[in-house]
N, C-alpha and C. Protein backbone atom coordinates (compact mmCIF):
# COMPACT_ATOMS: atom_id res chain seq x y z
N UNK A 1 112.63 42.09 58.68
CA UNK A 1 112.30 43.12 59.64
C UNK A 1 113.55 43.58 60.39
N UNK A 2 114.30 42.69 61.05
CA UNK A 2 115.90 43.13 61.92
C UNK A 2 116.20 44.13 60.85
N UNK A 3 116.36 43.61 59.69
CA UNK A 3 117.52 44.21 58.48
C UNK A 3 117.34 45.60 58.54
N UNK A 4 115.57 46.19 58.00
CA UNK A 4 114.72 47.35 58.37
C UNK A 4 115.11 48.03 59.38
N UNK A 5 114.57 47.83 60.47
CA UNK A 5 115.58 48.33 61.95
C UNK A 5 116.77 49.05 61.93
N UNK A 6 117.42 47.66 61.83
CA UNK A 6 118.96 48.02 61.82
C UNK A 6 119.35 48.85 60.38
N UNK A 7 118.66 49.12 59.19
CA UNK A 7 119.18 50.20 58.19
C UNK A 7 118.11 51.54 58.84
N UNK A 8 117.41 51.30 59.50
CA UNK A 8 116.51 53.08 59.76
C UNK A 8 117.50 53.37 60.73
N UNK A 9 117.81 52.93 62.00
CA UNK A 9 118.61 53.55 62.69
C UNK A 9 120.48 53.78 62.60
N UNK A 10 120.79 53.65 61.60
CA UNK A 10 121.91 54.01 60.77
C UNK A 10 121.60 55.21 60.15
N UNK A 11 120.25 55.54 59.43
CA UNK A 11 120.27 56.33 58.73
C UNK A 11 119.80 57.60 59.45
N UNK A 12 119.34 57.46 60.78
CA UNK A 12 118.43 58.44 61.72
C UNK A 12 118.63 58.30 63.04
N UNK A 13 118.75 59.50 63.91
CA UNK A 13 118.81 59.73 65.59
C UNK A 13 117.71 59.20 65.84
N UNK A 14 116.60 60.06 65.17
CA UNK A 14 115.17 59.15 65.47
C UNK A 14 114.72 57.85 66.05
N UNK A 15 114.12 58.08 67.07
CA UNK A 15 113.70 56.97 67.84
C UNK A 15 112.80 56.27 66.73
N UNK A 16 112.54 55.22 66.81
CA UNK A 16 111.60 53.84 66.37
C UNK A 16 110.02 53.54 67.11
N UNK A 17 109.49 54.07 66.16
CA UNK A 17 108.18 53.98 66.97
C UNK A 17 107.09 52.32 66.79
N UNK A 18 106.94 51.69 67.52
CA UNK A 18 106.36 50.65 67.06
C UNK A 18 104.74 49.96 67.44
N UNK A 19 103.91 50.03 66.51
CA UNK A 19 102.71 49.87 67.29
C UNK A 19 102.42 48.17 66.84
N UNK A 20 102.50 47.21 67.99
CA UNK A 20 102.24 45.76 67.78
C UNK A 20 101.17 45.66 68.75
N UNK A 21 100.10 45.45 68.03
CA UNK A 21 99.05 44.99 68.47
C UNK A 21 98.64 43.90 68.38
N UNK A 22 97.63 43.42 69.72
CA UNK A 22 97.80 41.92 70.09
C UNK A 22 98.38 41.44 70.65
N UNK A 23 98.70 41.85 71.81
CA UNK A 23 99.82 41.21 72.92
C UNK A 23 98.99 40.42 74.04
N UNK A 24 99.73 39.67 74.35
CA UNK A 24 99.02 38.32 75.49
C UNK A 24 100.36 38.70 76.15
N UNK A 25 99.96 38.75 77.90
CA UNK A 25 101.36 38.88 78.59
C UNK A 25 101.16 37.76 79.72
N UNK A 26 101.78 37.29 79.94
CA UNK A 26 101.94 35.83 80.72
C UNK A 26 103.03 35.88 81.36
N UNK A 27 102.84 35.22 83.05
CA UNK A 27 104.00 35.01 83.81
C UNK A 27 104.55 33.44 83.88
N UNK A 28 105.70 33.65 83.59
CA UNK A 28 106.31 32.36 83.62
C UNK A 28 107.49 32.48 84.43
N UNK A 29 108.29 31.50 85.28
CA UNK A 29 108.83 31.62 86.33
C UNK A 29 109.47 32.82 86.80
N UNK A 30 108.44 33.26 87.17
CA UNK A 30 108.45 34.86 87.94
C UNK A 30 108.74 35.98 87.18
N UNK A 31 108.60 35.58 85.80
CA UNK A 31 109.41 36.42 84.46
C UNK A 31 107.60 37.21 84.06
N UNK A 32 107.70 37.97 83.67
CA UNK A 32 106.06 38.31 82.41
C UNK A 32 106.92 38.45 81.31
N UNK A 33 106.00 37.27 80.26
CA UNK A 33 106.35 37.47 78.62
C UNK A 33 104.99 37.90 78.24
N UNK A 34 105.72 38.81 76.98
CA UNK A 34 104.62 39.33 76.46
C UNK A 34 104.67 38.41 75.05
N UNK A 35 103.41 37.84 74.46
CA UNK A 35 103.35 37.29 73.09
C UNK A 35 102.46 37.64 72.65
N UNK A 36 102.94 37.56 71.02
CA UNK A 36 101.70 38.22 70.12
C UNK A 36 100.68 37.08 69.89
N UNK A 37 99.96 37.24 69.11
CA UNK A 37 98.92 36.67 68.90
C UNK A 37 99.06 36.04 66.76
N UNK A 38 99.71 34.79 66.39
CA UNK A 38 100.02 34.34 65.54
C UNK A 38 98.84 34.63 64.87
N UNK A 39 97.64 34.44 64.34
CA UNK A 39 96.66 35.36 63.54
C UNK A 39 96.19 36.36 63.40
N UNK A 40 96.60 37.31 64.50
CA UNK A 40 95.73 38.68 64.64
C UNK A 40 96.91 39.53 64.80
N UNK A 41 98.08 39.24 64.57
CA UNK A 41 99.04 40.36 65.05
C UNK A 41 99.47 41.16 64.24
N UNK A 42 99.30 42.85 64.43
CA UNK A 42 99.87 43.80 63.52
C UNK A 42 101.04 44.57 64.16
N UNK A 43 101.88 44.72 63.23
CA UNK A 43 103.29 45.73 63.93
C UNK A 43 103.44 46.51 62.40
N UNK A 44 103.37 47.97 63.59
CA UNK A 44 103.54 48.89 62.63
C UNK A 44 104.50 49.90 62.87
N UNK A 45 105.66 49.76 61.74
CA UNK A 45 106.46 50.92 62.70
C UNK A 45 106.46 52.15 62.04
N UNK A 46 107.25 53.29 62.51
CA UNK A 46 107.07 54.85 62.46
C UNK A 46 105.92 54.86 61.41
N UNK A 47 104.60 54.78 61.97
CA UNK A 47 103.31 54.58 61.20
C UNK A 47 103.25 56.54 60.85
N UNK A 48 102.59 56.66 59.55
CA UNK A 48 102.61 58.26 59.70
C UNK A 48 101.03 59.10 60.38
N UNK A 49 100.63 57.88 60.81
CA UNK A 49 99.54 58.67 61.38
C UNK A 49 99.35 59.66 62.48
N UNK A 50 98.52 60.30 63.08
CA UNK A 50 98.82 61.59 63.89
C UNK A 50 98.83 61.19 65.09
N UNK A 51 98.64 59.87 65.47
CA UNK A 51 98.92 58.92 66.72
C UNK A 51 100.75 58.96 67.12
N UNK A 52 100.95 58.32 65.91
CA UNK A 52 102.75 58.23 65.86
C UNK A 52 103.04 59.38 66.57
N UNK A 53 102.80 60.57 65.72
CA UNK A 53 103.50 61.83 66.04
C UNK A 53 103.14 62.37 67.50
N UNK A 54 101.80 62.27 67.82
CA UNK A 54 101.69 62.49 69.16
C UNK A 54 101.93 61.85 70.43
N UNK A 55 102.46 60.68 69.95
CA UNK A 55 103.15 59.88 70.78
C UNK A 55 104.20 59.89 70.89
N UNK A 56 105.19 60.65 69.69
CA UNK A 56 106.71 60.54 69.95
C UNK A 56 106.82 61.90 70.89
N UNK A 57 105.35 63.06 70.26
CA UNK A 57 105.91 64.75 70.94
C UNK A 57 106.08 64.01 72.64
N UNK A 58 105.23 63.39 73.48
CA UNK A 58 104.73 63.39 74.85
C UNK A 58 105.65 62.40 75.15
N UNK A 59 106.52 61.40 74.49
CA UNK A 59 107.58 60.55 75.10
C UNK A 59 108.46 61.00 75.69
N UNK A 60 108.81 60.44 76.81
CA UNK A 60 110.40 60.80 77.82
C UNK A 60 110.43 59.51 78.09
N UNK A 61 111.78 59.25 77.85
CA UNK A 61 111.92 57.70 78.88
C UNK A 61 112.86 58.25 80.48
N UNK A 62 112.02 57.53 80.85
CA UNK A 62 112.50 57.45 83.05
C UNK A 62 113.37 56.98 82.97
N UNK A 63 114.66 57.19 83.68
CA UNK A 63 115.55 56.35 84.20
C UNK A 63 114.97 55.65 85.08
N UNK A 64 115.56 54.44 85.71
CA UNK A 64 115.18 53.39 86.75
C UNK A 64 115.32 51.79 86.35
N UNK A 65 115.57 51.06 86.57
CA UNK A 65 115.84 49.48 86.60
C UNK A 65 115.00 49.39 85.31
N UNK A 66 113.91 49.46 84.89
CA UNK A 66 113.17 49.15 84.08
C UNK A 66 113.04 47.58 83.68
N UNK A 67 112.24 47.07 82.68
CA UNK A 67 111.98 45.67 82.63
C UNK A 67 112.43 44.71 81.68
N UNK A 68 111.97 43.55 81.90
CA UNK A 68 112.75 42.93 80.33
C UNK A 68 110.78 41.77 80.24
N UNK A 69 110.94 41.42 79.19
CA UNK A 69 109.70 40.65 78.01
C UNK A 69 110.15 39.81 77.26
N UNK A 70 109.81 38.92 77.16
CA UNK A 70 110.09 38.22 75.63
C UNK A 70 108.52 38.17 75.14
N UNK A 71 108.59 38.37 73.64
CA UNK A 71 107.75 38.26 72.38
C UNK A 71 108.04 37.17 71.81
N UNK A 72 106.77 35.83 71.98
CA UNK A 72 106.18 34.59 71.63
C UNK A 72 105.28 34.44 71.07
N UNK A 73 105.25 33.45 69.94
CA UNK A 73 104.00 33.61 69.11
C UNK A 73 103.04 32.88 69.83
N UNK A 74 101.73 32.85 70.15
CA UNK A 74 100.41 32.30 70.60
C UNK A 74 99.61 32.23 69.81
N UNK A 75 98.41 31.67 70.03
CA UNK A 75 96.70 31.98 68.65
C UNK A 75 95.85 32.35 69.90
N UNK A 76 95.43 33.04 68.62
CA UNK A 76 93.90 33.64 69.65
C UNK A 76 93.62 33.79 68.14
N UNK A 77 91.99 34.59 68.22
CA UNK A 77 91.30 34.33 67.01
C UNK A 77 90.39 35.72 66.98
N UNK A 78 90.07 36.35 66.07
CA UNK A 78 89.56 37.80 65.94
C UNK A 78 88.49 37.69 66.85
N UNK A 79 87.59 36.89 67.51
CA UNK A 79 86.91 37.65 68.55
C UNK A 79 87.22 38.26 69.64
N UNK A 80 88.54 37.64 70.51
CA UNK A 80 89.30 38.42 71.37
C UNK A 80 89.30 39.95 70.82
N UNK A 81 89.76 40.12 70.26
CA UNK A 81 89.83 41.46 69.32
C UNK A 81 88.20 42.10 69.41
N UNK A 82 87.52 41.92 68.50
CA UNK A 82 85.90 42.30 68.48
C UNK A 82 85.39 42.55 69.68
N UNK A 83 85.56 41.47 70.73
CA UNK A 83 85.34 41.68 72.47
C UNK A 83 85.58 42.43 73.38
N UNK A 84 87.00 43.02 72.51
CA UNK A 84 87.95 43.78 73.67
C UNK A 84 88.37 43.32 74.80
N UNK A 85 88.60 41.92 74.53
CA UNK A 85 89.86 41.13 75.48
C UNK A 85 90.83 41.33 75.28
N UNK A 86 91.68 42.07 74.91
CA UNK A 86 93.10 42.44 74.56
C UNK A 86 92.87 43.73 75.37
N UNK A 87 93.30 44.30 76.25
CA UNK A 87 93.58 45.88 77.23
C UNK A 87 95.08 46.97 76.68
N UNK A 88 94.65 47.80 76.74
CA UNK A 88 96.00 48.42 76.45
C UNK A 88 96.53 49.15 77.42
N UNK A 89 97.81 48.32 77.84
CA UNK A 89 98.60 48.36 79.34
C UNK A 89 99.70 49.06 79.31
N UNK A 90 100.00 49.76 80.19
CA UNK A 90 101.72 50.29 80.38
C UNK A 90 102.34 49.47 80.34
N UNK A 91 103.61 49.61 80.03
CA UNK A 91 105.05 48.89 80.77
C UNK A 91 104.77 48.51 81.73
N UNK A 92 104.77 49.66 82.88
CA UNK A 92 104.84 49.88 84.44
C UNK A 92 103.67 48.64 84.77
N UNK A 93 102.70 49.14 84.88
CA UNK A 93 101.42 48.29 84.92
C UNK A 93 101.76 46.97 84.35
N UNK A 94 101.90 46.68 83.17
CA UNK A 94 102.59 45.24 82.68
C UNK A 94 103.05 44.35 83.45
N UNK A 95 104.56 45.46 84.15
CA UNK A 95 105.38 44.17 85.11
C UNK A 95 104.71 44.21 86.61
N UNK A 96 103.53 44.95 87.21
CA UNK A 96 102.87 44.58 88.11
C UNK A 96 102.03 43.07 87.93
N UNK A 97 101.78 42.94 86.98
CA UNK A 97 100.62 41.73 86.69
C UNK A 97 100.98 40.49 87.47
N UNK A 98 99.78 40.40 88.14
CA UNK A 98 100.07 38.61 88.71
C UNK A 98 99.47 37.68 87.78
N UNK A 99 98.89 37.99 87.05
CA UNK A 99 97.97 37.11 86.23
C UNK A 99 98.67 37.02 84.67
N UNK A 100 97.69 35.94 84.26
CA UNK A 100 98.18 35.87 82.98
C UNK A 100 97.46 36.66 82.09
N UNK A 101 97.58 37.39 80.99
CA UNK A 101 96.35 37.84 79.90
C UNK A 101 96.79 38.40 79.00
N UNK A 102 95.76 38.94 77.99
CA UNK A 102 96.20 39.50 76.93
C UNK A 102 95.68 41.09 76.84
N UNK A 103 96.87 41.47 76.52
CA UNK A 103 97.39 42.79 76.73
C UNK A 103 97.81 43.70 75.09
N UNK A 104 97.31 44.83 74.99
CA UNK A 104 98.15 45.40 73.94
C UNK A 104 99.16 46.53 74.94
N UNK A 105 100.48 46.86 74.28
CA UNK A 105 101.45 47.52 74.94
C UNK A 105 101.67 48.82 73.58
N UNK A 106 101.70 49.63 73.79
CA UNK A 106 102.20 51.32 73.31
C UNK A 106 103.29 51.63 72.96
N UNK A 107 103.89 51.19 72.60
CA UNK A 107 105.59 51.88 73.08
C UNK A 107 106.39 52.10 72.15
N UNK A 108 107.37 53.00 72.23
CA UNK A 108 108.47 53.16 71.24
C UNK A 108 110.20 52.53 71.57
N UNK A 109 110.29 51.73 70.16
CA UNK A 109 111.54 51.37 70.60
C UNK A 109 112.79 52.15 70.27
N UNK A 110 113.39 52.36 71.22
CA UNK A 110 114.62 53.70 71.34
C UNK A 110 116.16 52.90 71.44
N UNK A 111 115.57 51.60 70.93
CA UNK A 111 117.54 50.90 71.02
C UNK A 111 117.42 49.89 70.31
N UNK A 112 118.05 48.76 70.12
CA UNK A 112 118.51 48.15 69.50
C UNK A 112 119.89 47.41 70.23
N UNK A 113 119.33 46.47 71.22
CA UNK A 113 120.64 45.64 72.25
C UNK A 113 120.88 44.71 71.40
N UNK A 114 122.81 45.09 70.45
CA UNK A 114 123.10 44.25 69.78
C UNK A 114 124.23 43.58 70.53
N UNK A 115 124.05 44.04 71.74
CA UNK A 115 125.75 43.26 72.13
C UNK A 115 125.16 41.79 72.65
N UNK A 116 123.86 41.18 72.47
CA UNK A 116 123.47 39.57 72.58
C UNK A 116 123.27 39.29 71.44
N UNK A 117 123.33 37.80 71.51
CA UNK A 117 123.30 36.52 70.33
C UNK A 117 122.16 37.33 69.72
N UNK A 118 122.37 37.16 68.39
CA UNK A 118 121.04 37.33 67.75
C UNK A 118 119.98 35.84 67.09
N UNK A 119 121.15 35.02 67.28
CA UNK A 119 120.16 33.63 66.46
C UNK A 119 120.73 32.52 67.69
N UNK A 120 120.01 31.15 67.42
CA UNK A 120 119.91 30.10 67.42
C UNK A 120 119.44 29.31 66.89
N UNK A 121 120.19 27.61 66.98
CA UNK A 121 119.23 26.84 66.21
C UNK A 121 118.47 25.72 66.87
N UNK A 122 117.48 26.12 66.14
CA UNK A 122 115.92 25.24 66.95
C UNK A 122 115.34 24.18 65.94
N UNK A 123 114.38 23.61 66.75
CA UNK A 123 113.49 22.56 66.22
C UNK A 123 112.60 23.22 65.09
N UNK A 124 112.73 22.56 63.81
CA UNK A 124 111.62 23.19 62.69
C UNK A 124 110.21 22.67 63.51
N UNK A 125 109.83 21.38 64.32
CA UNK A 125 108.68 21.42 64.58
C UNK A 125 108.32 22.09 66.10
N UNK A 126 109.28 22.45 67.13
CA UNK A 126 108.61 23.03 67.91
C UNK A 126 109.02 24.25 68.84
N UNK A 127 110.12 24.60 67.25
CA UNK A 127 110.81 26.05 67.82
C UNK A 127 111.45 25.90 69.32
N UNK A 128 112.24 24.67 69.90
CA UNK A 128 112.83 24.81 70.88
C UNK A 128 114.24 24.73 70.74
N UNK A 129 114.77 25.34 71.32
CA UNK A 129 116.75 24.80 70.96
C UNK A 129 116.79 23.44 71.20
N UNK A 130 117.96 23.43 70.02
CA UNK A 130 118.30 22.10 69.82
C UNK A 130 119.62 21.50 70.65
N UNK A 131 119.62 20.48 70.72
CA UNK A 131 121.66 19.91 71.42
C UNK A 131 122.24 19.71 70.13
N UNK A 132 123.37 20.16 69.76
CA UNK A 132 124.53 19.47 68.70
C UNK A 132 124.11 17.68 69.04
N UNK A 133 124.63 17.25 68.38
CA UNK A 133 124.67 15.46 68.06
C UNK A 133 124.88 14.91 66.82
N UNK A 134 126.76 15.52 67.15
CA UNK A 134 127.44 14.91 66.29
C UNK A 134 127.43 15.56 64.93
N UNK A 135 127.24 15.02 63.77
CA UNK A 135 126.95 16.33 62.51
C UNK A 135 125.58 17.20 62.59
N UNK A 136 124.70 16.36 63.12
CA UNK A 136 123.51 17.23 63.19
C UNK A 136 122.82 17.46 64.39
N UNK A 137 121.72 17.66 64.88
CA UNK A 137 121.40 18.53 65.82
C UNK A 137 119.98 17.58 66.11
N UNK A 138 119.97 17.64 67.90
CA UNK A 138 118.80 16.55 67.95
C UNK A 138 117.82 17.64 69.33
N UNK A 139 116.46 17.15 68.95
CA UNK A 139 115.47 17.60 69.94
C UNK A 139 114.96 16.84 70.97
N UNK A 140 115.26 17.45 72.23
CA UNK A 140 115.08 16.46 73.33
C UNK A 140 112.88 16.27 73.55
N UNK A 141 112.84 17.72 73.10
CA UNK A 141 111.02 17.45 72.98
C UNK A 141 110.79 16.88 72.29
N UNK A 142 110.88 16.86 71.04
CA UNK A 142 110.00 16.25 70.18
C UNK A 142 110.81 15.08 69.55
N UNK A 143 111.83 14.80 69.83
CA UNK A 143 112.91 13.73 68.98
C UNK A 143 112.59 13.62 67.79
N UNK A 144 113.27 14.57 67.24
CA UNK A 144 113.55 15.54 65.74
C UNK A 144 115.00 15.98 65.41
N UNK A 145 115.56 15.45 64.66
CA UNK A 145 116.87 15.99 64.38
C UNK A 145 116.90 16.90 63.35
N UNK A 146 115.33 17.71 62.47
CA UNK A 146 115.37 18.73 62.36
C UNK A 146 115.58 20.03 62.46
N UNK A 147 116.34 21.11 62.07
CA UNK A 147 116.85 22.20 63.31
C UNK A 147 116.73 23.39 62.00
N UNK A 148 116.79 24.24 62.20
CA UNK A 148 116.61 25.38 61.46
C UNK A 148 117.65 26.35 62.21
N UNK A 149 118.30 27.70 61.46
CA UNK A 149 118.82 29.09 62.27
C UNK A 149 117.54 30.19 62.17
N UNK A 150 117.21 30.30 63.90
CA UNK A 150 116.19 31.36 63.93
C UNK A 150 116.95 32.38 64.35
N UNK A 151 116.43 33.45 64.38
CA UNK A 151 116.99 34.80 64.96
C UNK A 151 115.75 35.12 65.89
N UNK A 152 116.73 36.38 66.94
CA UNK A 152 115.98 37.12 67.69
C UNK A 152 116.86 38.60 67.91
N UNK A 153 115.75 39.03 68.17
CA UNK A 153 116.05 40.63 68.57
C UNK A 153 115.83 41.09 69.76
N UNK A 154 116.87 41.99 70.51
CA UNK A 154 116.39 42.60 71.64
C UNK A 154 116.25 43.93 71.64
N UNK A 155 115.18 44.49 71.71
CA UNK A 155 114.93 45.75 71.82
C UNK A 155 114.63 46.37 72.91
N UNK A 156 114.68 47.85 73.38
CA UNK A 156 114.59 48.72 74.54
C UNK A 156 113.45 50.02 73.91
N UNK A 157 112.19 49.75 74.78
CA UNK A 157 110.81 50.07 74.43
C UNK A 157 110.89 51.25 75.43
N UNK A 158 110.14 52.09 75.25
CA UNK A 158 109.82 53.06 76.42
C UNK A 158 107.94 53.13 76.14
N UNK A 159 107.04 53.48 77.37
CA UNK A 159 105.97 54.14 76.78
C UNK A 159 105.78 55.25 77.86
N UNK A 160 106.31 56.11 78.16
CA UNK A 160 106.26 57.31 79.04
C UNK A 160 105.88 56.69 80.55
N UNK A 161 105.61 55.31 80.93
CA UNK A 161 105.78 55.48 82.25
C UNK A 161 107.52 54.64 82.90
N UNK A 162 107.86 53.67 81.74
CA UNK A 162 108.97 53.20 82.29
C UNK A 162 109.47 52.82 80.88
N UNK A 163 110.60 51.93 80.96
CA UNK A 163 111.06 51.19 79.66
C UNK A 163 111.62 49.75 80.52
N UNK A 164 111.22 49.29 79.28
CA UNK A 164 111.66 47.86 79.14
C UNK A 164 112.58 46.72 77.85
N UNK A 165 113.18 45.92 78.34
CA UNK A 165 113.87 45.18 77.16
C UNK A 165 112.58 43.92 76.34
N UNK A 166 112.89 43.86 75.48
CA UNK A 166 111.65 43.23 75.13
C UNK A 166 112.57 42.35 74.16
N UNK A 167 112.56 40.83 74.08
CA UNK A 167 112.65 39.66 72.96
C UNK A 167 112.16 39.81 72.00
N UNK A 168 112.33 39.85 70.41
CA UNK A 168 110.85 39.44 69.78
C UNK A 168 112.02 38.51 68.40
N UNK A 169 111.40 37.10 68.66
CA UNK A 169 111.75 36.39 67.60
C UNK A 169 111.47 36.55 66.18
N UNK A 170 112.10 35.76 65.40
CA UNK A 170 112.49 35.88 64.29
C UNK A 170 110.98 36.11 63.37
N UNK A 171 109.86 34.58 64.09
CA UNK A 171 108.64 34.64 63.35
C UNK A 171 107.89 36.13 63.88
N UNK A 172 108.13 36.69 64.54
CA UNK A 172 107.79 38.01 65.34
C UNK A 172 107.85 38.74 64.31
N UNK A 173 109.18 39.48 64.07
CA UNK A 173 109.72 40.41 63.74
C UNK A 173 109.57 40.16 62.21
């Protein structure tokens, strides 16, 4: 998926339109992450449907501080979905939230922030960074000297009321 990205916007001015549905947004020390939903999650980008297009005609992105997200995988299970426990939230609205929940977000991504790390290496069993130790690499959670190179991406979303930076890891993307 990065690779994708990063060859469409080489080849095009064109903004990146992305529809990921299934978002859970959660506050964690004073931060809101947004995570998808590990069984139910769809991302679709410059989809050609007449949604896409009418969403790119009515886009402007605001100047202003705007926000940052990280994208984490979670489970939830297709009745959330069927129920309509998942809401579809602004940006703006997003980083108001005091609560935790699950959220779908709108937005188009208009960047590509490559001047941060794109990888690290983590625990194969619980996706946390690892410490060096010595030739190999040890986990203070799970005491695992298993480690894998994950990647991440940072992207810059707009959905016509604000923009935000958004995380979305490797199993994400």
């Amino acid at each position: 998926m990065v690779e994708m990205l990063l060859t469409y916007k080489l080849t095009t001015s064109d903004p990146i339109v992305m529809l990921l549905q299934c978002c859970k947004a959660r506050k964690y020390q004073g931060h809101v992450h947004v995570s998808n939903m590990f069984n139910t999650t769809k991302v679709i980008l410059n989809g050609d449907e007449e949604e896409f297009a009418d969403f790119k005609s009515r886009m402007a992105l605001r100047t202003g501080q705007g926000l940052s997200f990280t994208i984490t995988s979670d489970t939830s299970n297709d009745a959330d979905i069927a129920m309509g426990q998942q809401d579809l939230i602004t940006i703006e609205a997003l980083g108001k939230l005091q609560e935790d929940g699950k959220h779908w977000v709108y937005g188009e991504i208009v960047a590509i922030d490559s001047y941060k790390d794109w990888s690290y290496v983590s625990c194969i069993g619980c996706n946390r960074k690892v410490s060096p130790n010595g030739d190999s690499f040890w986990c203070v959670s799970c005491s695992s000297n298993d480690a894998v190179l994950r990647y991440k991406v940072n992207v810059r979303v707009v959905d016509g009321t604000t923009h935000a930076s958004f995380l979305l890891w490797d199993r994400e993307v």
